[in-house]
N, C-alpha and C. Protein backbone atom coordinates (compact mmCIF):
# COMPACT_ATOMS: atom_id res chain seq x y z
N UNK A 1 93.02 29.54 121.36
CA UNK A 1 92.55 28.17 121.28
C UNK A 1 91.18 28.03 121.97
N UNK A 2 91.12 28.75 122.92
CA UNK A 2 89.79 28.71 124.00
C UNK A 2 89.04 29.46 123.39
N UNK A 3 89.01 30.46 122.47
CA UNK A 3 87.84 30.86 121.07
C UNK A 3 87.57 29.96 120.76
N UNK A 4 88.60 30.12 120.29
CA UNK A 4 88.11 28.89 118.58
C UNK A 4 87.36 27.27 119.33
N UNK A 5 87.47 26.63 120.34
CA UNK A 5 86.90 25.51 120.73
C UNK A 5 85.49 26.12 121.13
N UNK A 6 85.22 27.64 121.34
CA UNK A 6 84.08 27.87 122.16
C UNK A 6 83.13 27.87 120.64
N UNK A 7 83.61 28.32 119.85
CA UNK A 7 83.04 28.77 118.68
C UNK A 7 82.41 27.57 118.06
N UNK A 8 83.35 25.58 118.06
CA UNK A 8 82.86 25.19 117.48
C UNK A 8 81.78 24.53 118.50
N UNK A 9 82.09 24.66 119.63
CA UNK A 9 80.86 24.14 120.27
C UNK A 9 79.20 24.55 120.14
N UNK A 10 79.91 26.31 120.09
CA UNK A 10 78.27 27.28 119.49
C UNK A 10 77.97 26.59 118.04
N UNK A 11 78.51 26.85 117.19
CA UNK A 11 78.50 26.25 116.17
C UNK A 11 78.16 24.73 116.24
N UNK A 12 78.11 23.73 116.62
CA UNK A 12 77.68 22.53 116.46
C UNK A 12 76.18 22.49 117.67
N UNK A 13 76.32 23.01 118.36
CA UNK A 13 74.63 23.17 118.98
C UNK A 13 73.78 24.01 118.16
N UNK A 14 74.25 25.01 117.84
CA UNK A 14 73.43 26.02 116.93
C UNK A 14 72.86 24.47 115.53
N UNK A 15 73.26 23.82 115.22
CA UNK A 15 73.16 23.05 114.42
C UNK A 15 72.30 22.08 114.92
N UNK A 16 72.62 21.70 115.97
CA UNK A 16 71.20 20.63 116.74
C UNK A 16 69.83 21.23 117.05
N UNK A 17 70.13 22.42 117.31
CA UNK A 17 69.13 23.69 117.57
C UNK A 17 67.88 23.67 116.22
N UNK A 18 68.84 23.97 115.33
CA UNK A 18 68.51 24.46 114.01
C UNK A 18 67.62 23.57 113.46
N UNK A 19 67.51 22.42 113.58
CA UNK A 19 67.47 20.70 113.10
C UNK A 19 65.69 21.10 113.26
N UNK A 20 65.30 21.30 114.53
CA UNK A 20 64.02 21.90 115.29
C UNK A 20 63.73 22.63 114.88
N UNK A 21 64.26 23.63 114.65
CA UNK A 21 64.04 25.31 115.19
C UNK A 21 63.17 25.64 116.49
N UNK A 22 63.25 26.93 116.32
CA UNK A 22 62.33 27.34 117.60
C UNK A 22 61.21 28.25 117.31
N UNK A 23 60.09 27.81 117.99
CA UNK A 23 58.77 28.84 117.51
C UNK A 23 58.27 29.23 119.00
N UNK A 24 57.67 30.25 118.86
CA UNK A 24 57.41 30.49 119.99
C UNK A 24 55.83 31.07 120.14
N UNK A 25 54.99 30.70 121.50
CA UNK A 25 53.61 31.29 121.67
C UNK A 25 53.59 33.06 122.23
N UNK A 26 53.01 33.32 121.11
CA UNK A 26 52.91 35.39 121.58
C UNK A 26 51.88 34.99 122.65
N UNK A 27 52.24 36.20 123.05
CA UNK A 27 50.94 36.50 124.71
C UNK A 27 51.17 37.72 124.86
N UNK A 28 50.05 37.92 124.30
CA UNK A 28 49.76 40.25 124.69
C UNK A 28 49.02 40.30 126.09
N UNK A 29 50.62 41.13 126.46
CA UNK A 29 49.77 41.19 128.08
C UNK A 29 49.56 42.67 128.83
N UNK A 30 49.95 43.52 127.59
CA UNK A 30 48.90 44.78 127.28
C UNK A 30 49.10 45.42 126.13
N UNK A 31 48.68 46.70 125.94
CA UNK A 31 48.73 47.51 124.51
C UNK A 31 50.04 47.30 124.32
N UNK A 32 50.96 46.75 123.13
CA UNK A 32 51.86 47.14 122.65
C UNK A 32 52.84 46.55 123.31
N UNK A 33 53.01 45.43 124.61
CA UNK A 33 53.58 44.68 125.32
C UNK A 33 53.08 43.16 125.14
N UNK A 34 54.64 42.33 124.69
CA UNK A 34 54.05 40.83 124.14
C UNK A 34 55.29 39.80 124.82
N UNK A 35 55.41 38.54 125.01
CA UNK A 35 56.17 38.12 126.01
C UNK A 35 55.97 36.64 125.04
N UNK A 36 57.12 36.33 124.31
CA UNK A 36 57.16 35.21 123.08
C UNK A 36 57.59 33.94 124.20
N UNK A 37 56.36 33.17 124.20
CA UNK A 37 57.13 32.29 125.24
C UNK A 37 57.46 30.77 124.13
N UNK A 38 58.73 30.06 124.56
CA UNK A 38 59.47 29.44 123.67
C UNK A 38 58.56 28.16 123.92
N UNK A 39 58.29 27.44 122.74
CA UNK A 39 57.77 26.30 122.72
C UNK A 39 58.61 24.70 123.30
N UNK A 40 57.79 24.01 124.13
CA UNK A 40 58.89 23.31 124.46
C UNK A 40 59.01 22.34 123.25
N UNK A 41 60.38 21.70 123.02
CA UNK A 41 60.42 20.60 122.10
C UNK A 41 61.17 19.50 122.83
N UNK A 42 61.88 18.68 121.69
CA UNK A 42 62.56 17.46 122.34
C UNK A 42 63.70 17.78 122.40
N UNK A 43 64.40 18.79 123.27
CA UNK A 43 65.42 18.88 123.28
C UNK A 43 65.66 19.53 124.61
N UNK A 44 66.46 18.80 124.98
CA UNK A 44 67.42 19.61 126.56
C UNK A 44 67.11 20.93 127.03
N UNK A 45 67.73 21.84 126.24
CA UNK A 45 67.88 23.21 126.37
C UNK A 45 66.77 23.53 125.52
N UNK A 46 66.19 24.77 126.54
CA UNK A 46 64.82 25.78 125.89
C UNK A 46 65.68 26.98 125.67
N UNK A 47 64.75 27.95 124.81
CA UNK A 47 65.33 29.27 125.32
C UNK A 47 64.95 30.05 125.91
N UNK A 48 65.07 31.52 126.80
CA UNK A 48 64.31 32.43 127.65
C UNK A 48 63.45 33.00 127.19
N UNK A 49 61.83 33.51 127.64
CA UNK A 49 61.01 33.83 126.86
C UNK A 49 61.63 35.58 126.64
N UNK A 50 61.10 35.93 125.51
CA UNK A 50 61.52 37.31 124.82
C UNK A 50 60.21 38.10 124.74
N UNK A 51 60.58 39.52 125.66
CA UNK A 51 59.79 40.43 126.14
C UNK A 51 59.57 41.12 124.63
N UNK A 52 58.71 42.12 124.52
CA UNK A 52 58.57 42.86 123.43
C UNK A 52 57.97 43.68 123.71
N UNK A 53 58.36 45.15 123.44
CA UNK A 53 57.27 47.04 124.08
C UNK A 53 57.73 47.27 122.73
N UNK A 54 56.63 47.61 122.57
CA UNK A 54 56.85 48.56 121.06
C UNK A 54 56.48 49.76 121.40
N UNK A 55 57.58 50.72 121.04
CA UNK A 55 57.04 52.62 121.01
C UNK A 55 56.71 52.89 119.86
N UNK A 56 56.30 54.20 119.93
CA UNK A 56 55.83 54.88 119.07
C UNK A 56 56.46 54.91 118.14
N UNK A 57 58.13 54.75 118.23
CA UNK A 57 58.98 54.56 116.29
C UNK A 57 59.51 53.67 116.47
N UNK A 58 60.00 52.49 117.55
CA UNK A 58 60.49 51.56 117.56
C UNK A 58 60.30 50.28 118.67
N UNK A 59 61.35 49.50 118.95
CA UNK A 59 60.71 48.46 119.60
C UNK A 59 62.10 48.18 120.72
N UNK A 60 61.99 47.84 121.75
CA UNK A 60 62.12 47.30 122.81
C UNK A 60 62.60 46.07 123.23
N UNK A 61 63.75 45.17 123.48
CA UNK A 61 63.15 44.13 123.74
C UNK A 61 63.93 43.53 124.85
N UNK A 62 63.97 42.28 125.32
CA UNK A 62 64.16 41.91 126.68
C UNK A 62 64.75 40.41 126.38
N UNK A 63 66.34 40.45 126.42
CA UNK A 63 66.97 38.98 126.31
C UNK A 63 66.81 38.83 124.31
N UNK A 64 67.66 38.04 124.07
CA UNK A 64 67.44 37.17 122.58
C UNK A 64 67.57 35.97 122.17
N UNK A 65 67.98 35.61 123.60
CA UNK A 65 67.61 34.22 122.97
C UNK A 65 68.59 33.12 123.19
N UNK A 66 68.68 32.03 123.29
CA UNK A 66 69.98 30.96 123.70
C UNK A 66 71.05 30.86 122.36
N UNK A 67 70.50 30.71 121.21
CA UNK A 67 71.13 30.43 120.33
C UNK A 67 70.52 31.92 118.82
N UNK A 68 71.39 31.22 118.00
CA UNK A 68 71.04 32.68 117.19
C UNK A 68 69.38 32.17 115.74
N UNK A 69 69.39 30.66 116.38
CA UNK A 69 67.97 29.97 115.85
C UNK A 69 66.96 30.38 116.44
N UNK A 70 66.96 30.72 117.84
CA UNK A 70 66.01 31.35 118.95
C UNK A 70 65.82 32.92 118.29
N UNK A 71 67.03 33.62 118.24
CA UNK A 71 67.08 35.18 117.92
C UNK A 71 66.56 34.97 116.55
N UNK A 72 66.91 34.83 115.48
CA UNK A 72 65.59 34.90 114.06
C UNK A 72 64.66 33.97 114.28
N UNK A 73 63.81 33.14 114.77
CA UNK A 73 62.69 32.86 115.48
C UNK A 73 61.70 33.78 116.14
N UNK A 74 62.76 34.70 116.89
CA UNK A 74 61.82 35.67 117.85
C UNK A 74 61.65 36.88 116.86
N UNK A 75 62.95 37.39 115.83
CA UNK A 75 62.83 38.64 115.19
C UNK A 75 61.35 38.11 114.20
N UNK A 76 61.42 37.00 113.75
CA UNK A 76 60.84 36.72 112.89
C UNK A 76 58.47 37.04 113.40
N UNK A 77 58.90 36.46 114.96
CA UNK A 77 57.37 36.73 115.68
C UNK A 77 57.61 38.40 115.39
N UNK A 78 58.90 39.12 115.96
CA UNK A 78 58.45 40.49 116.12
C UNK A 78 57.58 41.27 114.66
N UNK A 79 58.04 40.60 113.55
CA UNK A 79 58.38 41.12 112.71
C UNK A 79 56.40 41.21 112.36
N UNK A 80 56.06 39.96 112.28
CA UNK A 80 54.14 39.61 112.61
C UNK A 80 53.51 40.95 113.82
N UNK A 81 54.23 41.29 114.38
CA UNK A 81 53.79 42.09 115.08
C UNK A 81 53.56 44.08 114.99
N UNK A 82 54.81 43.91 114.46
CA UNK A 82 55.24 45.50 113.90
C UNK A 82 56.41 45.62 112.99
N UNK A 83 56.01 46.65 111.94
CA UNK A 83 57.46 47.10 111.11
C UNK A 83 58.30 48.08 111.52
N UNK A 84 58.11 48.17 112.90
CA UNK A 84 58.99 49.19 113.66
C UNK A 84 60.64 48.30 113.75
N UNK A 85 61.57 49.12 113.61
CA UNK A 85 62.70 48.54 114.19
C UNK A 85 63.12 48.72 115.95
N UNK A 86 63.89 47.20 115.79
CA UNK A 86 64.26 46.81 117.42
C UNK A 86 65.47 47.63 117.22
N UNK A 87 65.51 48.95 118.33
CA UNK A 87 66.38 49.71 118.54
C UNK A 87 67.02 49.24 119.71
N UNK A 88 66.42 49.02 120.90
CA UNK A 88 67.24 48.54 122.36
C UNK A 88 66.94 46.97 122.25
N UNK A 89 67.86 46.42 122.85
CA UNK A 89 67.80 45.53 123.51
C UNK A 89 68.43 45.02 124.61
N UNK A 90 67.89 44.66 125.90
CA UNK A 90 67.85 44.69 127.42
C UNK A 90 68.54 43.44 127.38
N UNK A 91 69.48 43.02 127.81
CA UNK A 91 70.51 41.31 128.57
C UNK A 91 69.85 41.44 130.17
N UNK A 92 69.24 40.89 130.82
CA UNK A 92 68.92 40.51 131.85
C UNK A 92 69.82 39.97 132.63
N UNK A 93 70.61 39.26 132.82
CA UNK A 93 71.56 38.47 133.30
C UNK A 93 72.72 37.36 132.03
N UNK A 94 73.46 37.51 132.95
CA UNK A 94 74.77 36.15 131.98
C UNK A 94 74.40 34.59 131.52
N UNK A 95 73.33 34.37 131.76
CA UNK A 95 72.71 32.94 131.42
C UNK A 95 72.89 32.91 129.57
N UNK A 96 73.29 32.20 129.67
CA UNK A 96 73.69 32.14 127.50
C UNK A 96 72.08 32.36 127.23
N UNK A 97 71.06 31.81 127.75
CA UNK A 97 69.70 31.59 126.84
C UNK A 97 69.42 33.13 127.00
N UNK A 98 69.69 34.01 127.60
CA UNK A 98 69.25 35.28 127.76
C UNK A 98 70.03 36.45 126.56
N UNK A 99 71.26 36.00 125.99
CA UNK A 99 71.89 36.95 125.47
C UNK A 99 72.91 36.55 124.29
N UNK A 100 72.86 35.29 123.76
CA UNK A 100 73.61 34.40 122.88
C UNK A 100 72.93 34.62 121.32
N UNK A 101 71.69 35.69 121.49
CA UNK A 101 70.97 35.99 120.42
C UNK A 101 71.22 36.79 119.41
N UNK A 102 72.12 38.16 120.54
CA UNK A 102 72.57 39.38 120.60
C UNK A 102 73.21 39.72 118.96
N UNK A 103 73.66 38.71 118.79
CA UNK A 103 74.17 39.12 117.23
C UNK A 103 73.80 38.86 115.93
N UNK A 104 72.50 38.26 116.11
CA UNK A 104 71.80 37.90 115.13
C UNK A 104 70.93 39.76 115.37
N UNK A 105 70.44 39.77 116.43
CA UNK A 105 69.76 41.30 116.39
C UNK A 105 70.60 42.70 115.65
N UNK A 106 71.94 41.87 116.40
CA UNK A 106 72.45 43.30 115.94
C UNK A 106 72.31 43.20 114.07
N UNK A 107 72.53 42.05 113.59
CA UNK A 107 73.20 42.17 112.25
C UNK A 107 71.54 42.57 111.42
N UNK A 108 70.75 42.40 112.25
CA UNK A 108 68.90 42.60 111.36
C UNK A 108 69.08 43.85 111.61
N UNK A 109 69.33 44.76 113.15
CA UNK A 109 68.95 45.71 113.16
C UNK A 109 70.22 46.91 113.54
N UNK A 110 70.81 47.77 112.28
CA UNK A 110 71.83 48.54 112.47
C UNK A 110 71.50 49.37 113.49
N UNK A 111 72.77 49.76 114.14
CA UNK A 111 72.60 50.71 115.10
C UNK A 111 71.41 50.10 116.58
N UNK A 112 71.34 48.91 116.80
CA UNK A 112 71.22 48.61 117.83
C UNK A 112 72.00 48.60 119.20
N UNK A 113 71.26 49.13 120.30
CA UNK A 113 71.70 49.34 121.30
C UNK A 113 71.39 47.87 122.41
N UNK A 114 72.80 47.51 122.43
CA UNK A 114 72.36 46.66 123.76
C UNK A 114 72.90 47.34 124.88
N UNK A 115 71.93 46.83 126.06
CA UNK A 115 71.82 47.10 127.33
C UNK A 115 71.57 46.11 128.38
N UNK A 116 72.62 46.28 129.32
CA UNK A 116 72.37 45.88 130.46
C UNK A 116 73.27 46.32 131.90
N UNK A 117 72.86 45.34 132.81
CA UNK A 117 73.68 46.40 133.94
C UNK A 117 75.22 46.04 134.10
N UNK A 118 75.80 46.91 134.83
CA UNK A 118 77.12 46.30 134.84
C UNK A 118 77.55 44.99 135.74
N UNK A 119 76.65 44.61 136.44
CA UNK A 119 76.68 43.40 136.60
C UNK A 119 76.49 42.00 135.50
N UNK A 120 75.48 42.41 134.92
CA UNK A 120 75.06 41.43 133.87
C UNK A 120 76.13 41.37 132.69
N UNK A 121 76.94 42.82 132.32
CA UNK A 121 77.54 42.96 131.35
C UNK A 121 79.01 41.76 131.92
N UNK A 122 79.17 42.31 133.37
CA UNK A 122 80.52 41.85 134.13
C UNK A 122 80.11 40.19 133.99
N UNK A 123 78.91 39.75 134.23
CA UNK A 123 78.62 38.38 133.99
C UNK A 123 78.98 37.50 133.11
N UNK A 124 78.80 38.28 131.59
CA UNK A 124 78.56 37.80 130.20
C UNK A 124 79.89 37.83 130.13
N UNK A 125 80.74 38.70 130.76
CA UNK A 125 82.17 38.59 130.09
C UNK A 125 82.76 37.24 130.87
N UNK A 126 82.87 37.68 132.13
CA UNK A 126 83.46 36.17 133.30
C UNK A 126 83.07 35.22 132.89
N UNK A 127 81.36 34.98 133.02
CA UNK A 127 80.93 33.32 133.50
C UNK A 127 80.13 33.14 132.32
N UNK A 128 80.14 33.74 131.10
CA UNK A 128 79.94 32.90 129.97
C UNK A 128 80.02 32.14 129.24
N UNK A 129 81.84 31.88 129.34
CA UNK A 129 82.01 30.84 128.77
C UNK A 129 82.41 29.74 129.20
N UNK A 130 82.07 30.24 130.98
CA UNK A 130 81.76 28.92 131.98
C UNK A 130 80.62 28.24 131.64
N UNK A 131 79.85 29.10 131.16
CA UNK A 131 78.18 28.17 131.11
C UNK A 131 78.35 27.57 130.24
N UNK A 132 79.09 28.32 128.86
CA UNK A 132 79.24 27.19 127.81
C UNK A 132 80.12 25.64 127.76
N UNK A 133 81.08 25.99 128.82
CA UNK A 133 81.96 24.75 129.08
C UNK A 133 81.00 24.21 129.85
N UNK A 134 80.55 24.64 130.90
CA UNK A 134 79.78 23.48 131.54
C UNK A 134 78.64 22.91 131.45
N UNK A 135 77.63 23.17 130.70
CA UNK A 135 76.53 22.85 129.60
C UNK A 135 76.39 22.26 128.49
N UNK A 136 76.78 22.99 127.88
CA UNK A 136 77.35 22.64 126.15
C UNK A 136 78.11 21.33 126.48
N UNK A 137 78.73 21.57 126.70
CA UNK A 137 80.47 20.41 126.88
C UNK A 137 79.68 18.92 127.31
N UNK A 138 79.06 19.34 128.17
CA UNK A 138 78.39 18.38 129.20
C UNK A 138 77.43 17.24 128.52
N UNK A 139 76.32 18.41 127.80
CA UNK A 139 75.11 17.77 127.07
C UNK A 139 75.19 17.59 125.80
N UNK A 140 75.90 17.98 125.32
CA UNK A 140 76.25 17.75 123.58
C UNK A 140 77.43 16.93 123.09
């Protein structure tokens, strides 16, 4: 039952989200390193800005995003940037705007690796869907 209510809550913000969308300002802040910072709009919740290293066969990246409107938003900047595929991607911490993206990446890019520490991982599992009860629930 505590799925399925979490699901329609993602699901009905992802929808207020969507209404907007999200675009975001690139900033190259060296060779091959870009840091998508999220545009603010009229809405409550922003999302975390999204790091970007591109290697030599693929790409890098850092967080995906609050919602999965944020994550094809940002794939969509990467995509202006390079036709390399996003092989890693880094979760920084349990904050939803940092890692709620995660499956929009995975489903663009097969065989993606997410990463993070076992703290952050231990985070996302515990107090995730605290943030969503107490956020979501709260403001929507």
């Amino acid at each position: 039952m505590r799925t399925a209510f979490t699901l329609l809550i993602l699901l009905s913000t992802t929808v207020l989200f969507a209404q907007g969308g999200y675009t975001y300002n690139v900033e190259k802040v060296a060779d091959e390193i870009y840091v998508l910072h999220p545009q603010s709009n009229n809405y409550r919740w922003v999302t975390a800005n999204v790091i970007v290293l591109i290697n030599e066969e693929d790409v890098l990246v850092v967080d995906s995003g609050l919602l999965p409107a944020a994550a094809e938003a940002a794939i969509a900047e990467i995509a202006k940037l390079t036709d390399k595929p996003v092989k890693y991607l880094f979760n920084t911490h349990w904050h939803g705007d940092h890692w709620q993206g995660n499956e929009v990446f995975a489903q663009r890019y097969p065989g993606l690796k997410i990463i993070a520490s076992k703290e952050a991982s231990d985070g996302i599992q515990r107090d995730g869907i605290l943030w969503v009860n107490k956020h979501y629930i709260r403001n929507f």
